[in-house]
C-alpha atoms as a PDB file:
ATOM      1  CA  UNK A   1      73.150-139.362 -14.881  1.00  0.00           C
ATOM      2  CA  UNK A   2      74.397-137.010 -17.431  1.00  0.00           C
ATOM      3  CA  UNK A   3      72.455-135.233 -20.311  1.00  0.00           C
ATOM      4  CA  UNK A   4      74.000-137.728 -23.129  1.00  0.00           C
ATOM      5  CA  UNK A   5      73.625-140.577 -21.322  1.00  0.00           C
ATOM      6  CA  UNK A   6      70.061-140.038 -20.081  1.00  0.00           C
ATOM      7  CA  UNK A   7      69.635-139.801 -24.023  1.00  0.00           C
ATOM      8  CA  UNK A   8      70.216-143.508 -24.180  1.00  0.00           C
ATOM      9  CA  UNK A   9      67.366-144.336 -21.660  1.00  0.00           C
ATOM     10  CA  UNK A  10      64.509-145.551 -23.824  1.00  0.00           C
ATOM     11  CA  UNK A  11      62.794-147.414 -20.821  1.00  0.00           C
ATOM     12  CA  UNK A  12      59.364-145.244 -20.279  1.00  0.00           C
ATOM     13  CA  UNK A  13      58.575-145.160 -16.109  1.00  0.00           C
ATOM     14  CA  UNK A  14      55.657-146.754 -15.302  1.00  0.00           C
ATOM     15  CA  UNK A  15      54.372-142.827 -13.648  1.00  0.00           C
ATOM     16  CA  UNK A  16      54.601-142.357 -17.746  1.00  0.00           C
ATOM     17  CA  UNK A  17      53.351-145.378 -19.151  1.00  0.00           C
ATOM     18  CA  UNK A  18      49.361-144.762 -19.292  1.00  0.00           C
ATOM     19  CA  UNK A  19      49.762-141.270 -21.162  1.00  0.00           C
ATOM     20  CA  UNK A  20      52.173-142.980 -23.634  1.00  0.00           C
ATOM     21  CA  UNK A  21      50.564-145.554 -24.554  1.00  0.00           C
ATOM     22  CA  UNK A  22      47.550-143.475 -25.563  1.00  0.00           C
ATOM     23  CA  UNK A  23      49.860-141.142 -27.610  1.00  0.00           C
ATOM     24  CA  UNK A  24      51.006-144.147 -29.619  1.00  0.00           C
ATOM     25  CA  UNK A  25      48.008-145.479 -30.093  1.00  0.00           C
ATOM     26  CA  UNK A  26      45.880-142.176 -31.534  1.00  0.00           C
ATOM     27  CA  UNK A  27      46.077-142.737 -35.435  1.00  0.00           C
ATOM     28  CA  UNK A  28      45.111-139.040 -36.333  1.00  0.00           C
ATOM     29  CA  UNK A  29      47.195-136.063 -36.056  1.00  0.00           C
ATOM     30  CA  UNK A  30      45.023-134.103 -34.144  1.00  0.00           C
ATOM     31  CA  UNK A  31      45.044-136.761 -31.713  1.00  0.00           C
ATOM     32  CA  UNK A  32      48.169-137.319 -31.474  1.00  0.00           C
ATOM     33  CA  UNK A  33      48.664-133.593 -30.388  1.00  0.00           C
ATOM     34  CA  UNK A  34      45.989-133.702 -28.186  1.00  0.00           C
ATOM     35  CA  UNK A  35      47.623-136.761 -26.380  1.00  0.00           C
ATOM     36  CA  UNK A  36      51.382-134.498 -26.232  1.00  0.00           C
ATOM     37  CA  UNK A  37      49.175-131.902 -24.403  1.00  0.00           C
ATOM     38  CA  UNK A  38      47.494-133.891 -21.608  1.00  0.00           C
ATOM     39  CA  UNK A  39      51.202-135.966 -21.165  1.00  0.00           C
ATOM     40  CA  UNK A  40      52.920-132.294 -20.952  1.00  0.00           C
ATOM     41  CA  UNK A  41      49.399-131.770 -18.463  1.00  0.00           C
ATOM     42  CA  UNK A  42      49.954-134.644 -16.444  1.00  0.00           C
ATOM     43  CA  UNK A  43      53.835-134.234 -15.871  1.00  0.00           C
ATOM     44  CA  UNK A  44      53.158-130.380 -14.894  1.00  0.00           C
ATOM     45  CA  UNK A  45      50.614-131.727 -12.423  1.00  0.00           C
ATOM     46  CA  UNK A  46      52.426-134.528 -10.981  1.00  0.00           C
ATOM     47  CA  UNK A  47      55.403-132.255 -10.551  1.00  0.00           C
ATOM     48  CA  UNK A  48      53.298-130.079  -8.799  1.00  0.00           C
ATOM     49  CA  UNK A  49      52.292-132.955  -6.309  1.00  0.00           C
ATOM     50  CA  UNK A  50      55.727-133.851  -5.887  1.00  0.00           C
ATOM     51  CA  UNK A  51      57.177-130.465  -5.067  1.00  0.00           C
ATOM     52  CA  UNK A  52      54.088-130.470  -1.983  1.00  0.00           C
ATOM     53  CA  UNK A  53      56.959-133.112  -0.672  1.00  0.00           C
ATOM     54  CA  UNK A  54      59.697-131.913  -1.669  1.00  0.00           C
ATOM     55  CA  UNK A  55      59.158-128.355  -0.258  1.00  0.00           C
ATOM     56  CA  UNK A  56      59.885-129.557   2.984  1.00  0.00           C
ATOM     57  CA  UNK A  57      63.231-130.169   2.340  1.00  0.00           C
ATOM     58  CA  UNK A  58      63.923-127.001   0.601  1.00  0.00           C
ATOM     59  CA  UNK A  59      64.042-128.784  -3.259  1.00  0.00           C
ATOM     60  CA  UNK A  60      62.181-128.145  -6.117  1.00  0.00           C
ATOM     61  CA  UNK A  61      61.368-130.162  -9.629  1.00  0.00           C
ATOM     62  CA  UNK A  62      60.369-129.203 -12.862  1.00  0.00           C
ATOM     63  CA  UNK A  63      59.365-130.609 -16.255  1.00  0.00           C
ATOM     64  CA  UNK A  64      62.190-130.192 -18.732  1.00  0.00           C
ATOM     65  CA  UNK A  65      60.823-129.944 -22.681  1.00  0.00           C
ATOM     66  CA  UNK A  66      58.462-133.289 -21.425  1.00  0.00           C
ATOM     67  CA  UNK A  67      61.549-135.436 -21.755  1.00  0.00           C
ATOM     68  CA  UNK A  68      63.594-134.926 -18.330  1.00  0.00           C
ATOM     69  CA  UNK A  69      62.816-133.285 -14.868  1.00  0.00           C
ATOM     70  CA  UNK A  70      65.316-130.604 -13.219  1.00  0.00           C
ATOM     71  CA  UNK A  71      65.468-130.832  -9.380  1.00  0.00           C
ATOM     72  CA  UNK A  72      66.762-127.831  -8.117  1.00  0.00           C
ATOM     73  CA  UNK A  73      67.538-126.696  -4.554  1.00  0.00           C
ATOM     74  CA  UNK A  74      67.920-123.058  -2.275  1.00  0.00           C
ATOM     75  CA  UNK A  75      71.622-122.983  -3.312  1.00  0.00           C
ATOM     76  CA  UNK A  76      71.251-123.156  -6.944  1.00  0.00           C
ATOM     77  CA  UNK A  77      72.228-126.495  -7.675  1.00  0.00           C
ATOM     78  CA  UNK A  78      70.746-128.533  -9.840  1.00  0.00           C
ATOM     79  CA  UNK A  79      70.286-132.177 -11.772  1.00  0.00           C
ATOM     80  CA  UNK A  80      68.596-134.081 -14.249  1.00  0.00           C
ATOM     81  CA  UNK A  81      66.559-137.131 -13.765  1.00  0.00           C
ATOM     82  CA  UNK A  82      65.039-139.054 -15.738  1.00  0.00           C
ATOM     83  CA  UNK A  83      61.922-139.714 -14.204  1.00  0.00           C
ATOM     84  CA  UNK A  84      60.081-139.740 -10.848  1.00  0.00           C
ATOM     85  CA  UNK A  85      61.440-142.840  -9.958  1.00  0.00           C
ATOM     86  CA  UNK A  86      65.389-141.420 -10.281  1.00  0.00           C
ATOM     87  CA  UNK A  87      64.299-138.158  -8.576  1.00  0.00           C
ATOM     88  CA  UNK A  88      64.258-139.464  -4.849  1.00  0.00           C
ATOM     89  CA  UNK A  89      68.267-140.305  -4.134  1.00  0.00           C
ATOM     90  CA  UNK A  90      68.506-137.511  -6.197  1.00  0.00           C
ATOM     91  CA  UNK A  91      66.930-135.380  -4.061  1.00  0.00           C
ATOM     92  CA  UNK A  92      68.236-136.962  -0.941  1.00  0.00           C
ATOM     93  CA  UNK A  93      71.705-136.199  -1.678  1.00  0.00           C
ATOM     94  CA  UNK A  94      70.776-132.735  -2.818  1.00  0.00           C
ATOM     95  CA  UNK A  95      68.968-132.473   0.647  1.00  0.00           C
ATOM     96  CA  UNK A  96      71.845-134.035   2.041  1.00  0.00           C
ATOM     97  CA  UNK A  97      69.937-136.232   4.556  1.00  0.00           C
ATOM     98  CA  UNK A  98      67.007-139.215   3.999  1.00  0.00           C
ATOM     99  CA  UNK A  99      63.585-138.187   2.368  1.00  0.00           C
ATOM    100  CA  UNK A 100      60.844-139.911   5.128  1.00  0.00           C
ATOM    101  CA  UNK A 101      57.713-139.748   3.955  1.00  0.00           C
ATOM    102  CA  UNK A 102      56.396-140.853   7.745  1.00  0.00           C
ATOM    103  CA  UNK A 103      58.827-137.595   8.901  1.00  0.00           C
ATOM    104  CA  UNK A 104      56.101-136.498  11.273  1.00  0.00           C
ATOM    105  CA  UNK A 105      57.654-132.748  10.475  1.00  0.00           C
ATOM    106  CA  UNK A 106      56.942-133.464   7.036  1.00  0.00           C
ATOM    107  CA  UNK A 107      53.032-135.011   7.425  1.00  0.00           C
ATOM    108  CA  UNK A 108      52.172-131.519   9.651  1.00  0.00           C
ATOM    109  CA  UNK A 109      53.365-129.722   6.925  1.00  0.00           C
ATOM    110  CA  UNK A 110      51.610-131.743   4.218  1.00  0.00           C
ATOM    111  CA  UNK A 111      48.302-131.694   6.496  1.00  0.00           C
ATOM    112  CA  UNK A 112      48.598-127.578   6.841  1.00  0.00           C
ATOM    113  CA  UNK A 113      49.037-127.161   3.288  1.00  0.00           C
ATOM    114  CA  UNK A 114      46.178-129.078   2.145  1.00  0.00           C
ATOM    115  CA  UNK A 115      44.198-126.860   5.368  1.00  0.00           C
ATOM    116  CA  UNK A 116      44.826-123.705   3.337  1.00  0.00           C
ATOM    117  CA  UNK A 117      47.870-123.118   6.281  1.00  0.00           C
END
């Protein structure tokens, strides 16, 4: 999906949803700020979970000003999703082959990261 049109998606993704709703629903400022932080928080971190999958096929994501995500890969390339839910075909055809998360490959490597390996 391109930049402008990506603009038009007003649909929050349910990996969103809880840390919205709070935002909206915090009357004072200094609430409302506090909520931006922990969303920005929780979009760092569950990027950071993601990219433990992702590794194995040589990708990368991102948070992009808390609006967008950037999935990158080794050769440089790179695209825009909207969400967590648009970033898997992305990242298969970035990959250029299927994302299995039951890829045995891909569960040893998940099992010796989380060993310190």
């Amino acid at each position: 999906m391109c930049i402008l049109c990506g603009e038009f998606v007003t649909q929050i993704h349910w990996t969103e949803k809880h840390a919205e709703d709070k935002a909206r629903a915090s009357i004072d400022a200094g609430a409302k700020d506090e909520n931006r932080r922990n969303r920005r928080r929780e979009r760092v971190r569950r990027a950071a979970v993601t990219n433990e999958v992702l590794r194995h096929y040589g990708l990368k994501v991102s948070d992009w000003s808390g609006t967008r995500y950037v999935l990158r890969d080794g050769k440089g390339r790179s695209e825009l999703v909207q969400d967590l839910g648009s970033l898997w075909p992305v990242a298969q055809k970035l990959a250029g082959r299927p994302l299995d998360p039951l890829d045995p490959a891909l569960q040893a490597a998940l099992r010796e990261a989380s060993n310190g390996g």
